[in-house]
Protein backbone atom coordinates (compact mmCIF):
# COMPACT_ATOMS: atom_id res chain seq x y z
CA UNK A 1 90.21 68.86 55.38
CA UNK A 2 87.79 68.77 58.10
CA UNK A 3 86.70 65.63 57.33
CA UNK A 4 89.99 64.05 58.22
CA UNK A 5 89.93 62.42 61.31
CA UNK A 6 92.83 63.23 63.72
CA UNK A 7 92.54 60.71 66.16
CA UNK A 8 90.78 57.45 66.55
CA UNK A 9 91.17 55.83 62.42
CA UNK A 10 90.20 52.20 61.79
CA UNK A 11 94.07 51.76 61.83
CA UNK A 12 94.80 53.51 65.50
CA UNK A 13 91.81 51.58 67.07
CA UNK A 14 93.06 48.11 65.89
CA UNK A 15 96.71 48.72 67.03
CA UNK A 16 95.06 50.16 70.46
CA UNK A 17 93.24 47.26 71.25
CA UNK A 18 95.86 44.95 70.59
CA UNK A 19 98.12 46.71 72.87
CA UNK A 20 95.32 46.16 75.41
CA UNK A 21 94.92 42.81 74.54
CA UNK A 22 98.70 42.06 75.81
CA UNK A 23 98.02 44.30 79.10
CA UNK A 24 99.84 47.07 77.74
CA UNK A 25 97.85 50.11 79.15
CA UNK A 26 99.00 53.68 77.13
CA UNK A 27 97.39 57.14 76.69
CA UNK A 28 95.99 58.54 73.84
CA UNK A 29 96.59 61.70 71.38
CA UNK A 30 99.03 63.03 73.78
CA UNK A 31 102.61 65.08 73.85
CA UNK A 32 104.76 62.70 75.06
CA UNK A 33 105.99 65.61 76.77
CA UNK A 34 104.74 68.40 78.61
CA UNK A 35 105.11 71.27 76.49
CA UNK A 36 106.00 69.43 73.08
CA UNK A 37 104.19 70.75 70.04
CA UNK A 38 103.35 67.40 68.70
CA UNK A 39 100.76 64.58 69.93
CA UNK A 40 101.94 60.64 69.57
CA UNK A 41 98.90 58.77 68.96
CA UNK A 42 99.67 56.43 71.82
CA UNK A 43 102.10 57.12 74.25
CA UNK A 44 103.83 54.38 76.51
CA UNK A 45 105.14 56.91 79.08
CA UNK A 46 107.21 55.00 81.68
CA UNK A 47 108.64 53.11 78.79
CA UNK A 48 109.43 56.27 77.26
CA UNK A 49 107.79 54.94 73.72
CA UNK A 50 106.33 57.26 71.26
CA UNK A 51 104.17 55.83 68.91
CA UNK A 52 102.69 57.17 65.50
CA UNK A 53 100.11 55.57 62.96
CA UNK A 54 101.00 57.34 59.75
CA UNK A 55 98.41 57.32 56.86
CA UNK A 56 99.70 56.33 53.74
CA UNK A 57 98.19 59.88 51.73
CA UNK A 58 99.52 61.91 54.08
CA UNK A 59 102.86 60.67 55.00
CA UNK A 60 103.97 59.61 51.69
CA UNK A 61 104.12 55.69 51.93
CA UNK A 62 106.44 54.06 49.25
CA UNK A 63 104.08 51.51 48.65
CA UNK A 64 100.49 53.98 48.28
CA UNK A 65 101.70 57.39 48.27
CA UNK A 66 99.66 58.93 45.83
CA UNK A 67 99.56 62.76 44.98
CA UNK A 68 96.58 64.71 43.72
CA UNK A 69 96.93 65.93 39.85
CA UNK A 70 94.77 68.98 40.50
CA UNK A 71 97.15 71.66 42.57
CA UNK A 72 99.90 69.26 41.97
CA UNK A 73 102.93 71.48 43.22
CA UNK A 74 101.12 72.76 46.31
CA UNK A 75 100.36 68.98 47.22
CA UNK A 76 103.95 68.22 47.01
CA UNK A 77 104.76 70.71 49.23
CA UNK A 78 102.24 69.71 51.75
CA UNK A 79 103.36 66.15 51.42
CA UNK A 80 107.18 66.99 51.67
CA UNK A 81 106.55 69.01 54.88
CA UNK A 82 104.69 66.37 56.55
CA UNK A 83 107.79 64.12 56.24
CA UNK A 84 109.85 66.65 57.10
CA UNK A 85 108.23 67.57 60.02
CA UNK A 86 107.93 63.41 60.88
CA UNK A 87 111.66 63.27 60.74
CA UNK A 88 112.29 66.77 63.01
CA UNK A 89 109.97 65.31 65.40
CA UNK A 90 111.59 61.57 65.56
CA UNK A 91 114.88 63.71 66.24
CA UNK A 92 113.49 65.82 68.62
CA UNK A 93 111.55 63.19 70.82
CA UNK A 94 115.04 60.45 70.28
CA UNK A 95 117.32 63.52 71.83
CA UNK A 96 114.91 63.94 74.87
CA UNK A 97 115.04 59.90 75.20
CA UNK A 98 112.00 58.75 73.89
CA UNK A 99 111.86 55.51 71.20
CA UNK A 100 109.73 56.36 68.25
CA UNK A 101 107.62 53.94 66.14
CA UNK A 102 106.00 54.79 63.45
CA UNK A 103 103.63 52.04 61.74
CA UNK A 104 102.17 52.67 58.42
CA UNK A 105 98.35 52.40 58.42
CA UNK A 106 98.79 49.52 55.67
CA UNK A 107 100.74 47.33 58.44
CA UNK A 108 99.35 43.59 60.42
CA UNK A 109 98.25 45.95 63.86
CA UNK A 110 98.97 42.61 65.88
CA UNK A 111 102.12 42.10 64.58
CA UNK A 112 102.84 45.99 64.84
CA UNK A 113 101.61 45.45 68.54
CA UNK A 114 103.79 42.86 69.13
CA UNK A 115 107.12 44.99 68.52
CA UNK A 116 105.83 47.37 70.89
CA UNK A 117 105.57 45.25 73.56
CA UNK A 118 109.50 43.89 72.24
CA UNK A 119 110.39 47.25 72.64
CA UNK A 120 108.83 48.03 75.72
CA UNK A 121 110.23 44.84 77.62
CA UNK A 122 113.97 45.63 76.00
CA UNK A 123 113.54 49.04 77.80
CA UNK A 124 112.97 47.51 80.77
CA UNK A 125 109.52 48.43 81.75
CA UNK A 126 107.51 46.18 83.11
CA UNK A 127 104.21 48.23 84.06
C-alpha cells in the first residue's frame, strides 16, 4: 500500500494543468476546511469548490471496478468503506456549502476542467 501514490497521479496532474491552462489558480491536497479530516485534491476556495480525482480500484468505478480474488471479503469491505466514506464526506462538505466534484480517473481531464470552470463562473467567482 505504500506504493500508492496519494497525491500528484497521471490523472490529478492532467486535470491540474488544465485548470491552469484556463487561469483557474487552486491549491493542492488540502482540507477545504480548516479542521476537516479529509483533503480535496484541488480546492477552489473562494468558489467554495471541492474537487476529487477518484481512482477507478479504489473507489469502485462501474465501468473498471475490479476486486481482488485473494482476501476477497476483506477487499469488499475496504472497497465499500471507501464509498461510504466518499458519500459522508460529499454530505459533510455540501452542508458546510462547498460544491463537490468528483471525476473518475478514466474521464477527458479537459473536458472535466471545463465543468469546473462552468461551475465556478455559475457560483459567481470570478478570481
Amino acid at each position: 500500500m505504500k506504493a500508492v501514490r496519494r497525491r500528484g497521479t497521471r490523472p490529478e496532474l492532467e486535470l491540474r494543468s488544465a485548470l491552469h491552462a484556463r487561469g483557474l489558480r487552486y491549491r493542492v491536497d488540502v482540507a477545504p476546511v480548516p479542521g476537516f479530516r479529509r483533503r480535496a485534491d484541488v480546492v477552489l476556495g473562494p468558489a467554495r469548490i471541492a474537487v476529487y480525482v477518484d481512482g477507478c480500484f479504489w473507489h469502485s468505478c462501474r465501468e473498471h471496478a475490479t476486486t481482488p480474488k485473494s482476501n476477497r471479503e476483506w477487499w469488499e469491505a475496504k472497497l465499500a468503506a471507501n464509498v461510504e466514506r466518499d458519500r459522508r464526506t460529499d454530505r459533510d462538505l455540501e452542508q458546510l456549502g462547498w460544491q463537490v466534484v468528483r471525476i473518475w480517473e478514466h474521464e477527458d481531464m479537459e473536458a472535466a476542467a471545463e465543468r469546473i470552470a462552468a461551475l465556478r463562473s455559475a457560483r459567481g467567482d470570478l478570481r
